[in-house]
Protein backbone atom coordinates (compact mmCIF):
# COMPACT_ATOMS: atom_id res chain seq x y z
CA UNK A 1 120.06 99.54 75.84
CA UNK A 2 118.27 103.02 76.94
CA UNK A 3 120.99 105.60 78.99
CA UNK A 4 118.33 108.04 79.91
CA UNK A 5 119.93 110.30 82.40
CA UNK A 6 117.09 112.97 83.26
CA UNK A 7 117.24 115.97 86.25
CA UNK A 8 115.24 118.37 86.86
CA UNK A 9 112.64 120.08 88.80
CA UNK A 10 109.40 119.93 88.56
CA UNK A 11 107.00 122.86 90.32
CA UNK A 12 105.61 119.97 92.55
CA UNK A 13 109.62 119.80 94.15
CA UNK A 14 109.36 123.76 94.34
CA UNK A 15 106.17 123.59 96.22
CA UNK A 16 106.98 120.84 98.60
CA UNK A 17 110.32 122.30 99.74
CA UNK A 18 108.53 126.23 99.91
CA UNK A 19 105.93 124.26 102.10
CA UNK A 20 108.22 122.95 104.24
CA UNK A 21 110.11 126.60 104.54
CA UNK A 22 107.22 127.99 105.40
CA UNK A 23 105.76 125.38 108.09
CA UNK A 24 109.57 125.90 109.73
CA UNK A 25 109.46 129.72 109.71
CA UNK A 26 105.83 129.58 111.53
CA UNK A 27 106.95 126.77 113.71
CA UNK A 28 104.65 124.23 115.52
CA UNK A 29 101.77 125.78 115.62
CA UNK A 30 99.19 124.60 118.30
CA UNK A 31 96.46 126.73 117.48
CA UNK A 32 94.28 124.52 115.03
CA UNK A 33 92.84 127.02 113.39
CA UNK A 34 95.95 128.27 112.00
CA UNK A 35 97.21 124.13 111.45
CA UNK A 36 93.85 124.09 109.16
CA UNK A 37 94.53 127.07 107.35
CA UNK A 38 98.00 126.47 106.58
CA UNK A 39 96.58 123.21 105.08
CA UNK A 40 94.01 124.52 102.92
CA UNK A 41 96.45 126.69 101.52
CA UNK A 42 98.67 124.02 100.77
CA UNK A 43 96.32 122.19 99.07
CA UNK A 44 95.02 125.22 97.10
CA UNK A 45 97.93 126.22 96.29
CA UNK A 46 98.69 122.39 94.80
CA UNK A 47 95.92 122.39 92.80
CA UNK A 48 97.08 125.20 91.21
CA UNK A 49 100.19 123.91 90.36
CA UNK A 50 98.48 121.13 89.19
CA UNK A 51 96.51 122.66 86.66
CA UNK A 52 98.58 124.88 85.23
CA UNK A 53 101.29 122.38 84.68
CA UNK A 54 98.61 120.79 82.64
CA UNK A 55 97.79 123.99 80.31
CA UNK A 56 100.69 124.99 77.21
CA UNK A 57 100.33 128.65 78.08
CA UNK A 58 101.46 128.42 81.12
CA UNK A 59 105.23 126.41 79.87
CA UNK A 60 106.30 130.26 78.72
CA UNK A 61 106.93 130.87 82.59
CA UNK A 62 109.64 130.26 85.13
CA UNK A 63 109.05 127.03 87.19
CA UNK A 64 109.99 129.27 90.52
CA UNK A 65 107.54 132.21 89.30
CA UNK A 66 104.69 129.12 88.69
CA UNK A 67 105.15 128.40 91.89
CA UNK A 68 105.31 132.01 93.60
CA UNK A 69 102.50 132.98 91.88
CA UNK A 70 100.57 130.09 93.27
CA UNK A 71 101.08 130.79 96.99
């Protein structure tokens, strides 16, 4: 009845695949100290996204810049 067709990206995709870049560049790390930090700043960084794709002001900007700015 419905032919939805929908694509596109959400700032969550942006994130995951700049997290994943950036966990390659740095390689395995086996210091845990740096393996923590890394992971607080992912999840910062998340929440961030988070919240501002919940606020109207912040639909003026870019979906990449959302995401740039969050890091």
């Amino acid at each position: 009845m419905f032919q939805f067709e929908m694509d596109f990206i959400t700032p969550y995709d942006i994130h995951q695949t700049y997290v994943h870049l950036i966990k390659k560049r740095l390689g395995a790390s086996k210091d845990k100290d740096e393996t923590r930090m890394l992971t607080k700043i992912e999840e910062l960084s998340l929440l961030l996204i988070r919240m501002a794709m919940q606020n109207n002001q912040f639909t003026v900007y870019s979906t990449t810049m959302l995401v740039y700015s969050c890091f």
